[in-house]
Protein backbone atom coordinates (compact mmCIF):
# COMPACT_ATOMS: atom_id res chain seq x y z
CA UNK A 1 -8.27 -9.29 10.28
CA UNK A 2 -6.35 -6.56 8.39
CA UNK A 3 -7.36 -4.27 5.67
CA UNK A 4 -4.40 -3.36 3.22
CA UNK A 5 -4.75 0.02 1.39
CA UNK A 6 -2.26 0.19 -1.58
CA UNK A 7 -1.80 3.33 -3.86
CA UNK A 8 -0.09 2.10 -7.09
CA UNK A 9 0.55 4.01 -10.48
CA UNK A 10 -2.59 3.13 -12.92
CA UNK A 11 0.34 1.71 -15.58
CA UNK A 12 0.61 -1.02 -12.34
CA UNK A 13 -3.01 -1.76 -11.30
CA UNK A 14 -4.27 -3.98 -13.99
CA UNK A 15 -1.30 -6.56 -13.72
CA UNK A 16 -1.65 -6.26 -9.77
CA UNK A 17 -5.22 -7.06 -9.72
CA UNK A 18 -4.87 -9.62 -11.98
CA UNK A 19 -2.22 -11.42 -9.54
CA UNK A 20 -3.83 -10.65 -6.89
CA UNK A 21 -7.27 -12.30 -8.20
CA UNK A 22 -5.38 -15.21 -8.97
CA UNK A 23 -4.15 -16.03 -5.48
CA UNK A 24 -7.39 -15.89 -4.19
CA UNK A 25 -7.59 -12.37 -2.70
CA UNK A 26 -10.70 -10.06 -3.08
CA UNK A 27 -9.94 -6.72 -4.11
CA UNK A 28 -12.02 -2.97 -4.41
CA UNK A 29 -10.32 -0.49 -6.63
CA UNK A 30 -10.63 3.11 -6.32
CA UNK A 31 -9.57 5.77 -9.18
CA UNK A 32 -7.55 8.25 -7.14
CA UNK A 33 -5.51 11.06 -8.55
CA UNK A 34 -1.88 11.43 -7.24
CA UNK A 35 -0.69 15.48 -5.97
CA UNK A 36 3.06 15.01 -7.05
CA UNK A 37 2.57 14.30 -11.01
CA UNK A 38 -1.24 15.34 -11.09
CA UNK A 39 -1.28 11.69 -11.93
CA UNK A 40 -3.93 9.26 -12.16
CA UNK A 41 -3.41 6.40 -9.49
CA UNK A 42 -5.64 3.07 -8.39
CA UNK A 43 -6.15 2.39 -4.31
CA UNK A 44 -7.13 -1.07 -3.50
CA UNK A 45 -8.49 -2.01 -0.60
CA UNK A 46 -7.83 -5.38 0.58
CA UNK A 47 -9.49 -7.32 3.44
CA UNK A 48 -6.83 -10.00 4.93
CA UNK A 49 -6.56 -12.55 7.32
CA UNK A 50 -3.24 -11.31 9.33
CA UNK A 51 -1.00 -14.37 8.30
CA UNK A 52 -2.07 -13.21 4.22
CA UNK A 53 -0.25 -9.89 4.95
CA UNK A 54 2.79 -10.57 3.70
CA UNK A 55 1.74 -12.18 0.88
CA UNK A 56 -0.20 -9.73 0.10
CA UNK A 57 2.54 -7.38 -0.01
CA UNK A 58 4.54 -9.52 -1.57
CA UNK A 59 2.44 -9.80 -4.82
CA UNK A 60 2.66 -5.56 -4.50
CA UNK A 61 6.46 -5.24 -4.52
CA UNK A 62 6.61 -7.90 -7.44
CA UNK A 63 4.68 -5.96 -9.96
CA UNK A 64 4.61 -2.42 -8.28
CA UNK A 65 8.44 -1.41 -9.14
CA UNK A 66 9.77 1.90 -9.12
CA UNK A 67 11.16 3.35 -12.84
CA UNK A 68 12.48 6.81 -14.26
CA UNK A 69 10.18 8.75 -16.13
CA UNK A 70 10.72 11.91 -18.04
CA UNK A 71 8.07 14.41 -17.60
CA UNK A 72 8.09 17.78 -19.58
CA UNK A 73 6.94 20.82 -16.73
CA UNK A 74 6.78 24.63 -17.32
CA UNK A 75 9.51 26.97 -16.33
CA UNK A 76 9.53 30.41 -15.99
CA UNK A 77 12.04 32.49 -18.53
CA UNK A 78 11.61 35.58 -18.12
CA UNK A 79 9.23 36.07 -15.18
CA UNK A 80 8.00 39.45 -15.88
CA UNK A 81 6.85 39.09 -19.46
CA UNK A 82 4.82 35.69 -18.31
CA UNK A 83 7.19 33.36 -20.95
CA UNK A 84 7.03 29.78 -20.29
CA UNK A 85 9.82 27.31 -21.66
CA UNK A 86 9.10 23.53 -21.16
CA UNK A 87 11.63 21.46 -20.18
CA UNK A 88 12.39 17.61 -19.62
CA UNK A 89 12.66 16.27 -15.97
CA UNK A 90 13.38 13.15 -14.88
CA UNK A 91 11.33 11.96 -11.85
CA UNK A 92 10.91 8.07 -10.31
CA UNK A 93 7.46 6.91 -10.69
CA UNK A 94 6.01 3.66 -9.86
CA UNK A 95 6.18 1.46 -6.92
CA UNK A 96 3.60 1.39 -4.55
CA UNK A 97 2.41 3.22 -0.84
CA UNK A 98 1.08 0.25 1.59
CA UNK A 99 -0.98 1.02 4.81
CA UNK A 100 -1.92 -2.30 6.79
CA UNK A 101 -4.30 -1.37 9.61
CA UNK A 102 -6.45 -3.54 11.79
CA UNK A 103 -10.06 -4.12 11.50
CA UNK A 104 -12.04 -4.13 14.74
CA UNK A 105 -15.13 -5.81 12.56
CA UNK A 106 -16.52 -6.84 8.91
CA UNK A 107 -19.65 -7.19 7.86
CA UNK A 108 -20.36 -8.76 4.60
CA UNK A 109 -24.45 -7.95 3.69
């Protein structure tokens, strides 16, 4: 058995879990918060048999795709009078981070 831990952008996680519900896969999702973008992101946790792996990951890269975003951050202007001029960025967002480890047992009370 393996247990699949994806991190996906919240704008992903409903359409994931809702394909991955569909083909039959139980899934736990955590609210997480991203360190990059201060961003809010879903883990799932999902428990596999190993040949479901890449399926699993399949259903991930189809609705998990990376995209530009423009994000407005704070720059200093003048750092010794403390001014702060926002300006746009443009950053890639999206896609997903997969970790497939194996389970030594499971337990389902």
């Amino acid at each position: 058995m393996k247990l699949i831990i994806a991190i996906v952008q919240d704008d992903d996680a409903g359409d994931l879990l809702e394909t991955l519900t569909e083909g039959g896969f139980e899934v736990t999702k955590l609210a997480t918060t991203g360190g990059f973008l201060k961003a809010g992101n879903t883990t799932l946790i999902i428990g596999v048999e190993e040949e479901s792996v890449d399926k699993v990951i399949g259903h991930i890269e189809e609705v998990c795709k990376t995209r530009k975003q423009i994000i407005t951050t704070p720059s200093s202007v003048a750092s010794s009078t403390g001014v702060y001029m926002p300006y746009p960025v443009e950053v890639e967002v999206g896609g997903a981070n997969i970790f497939v480890v194996d389970v030594d047992k499971f337990i389902k009370i």
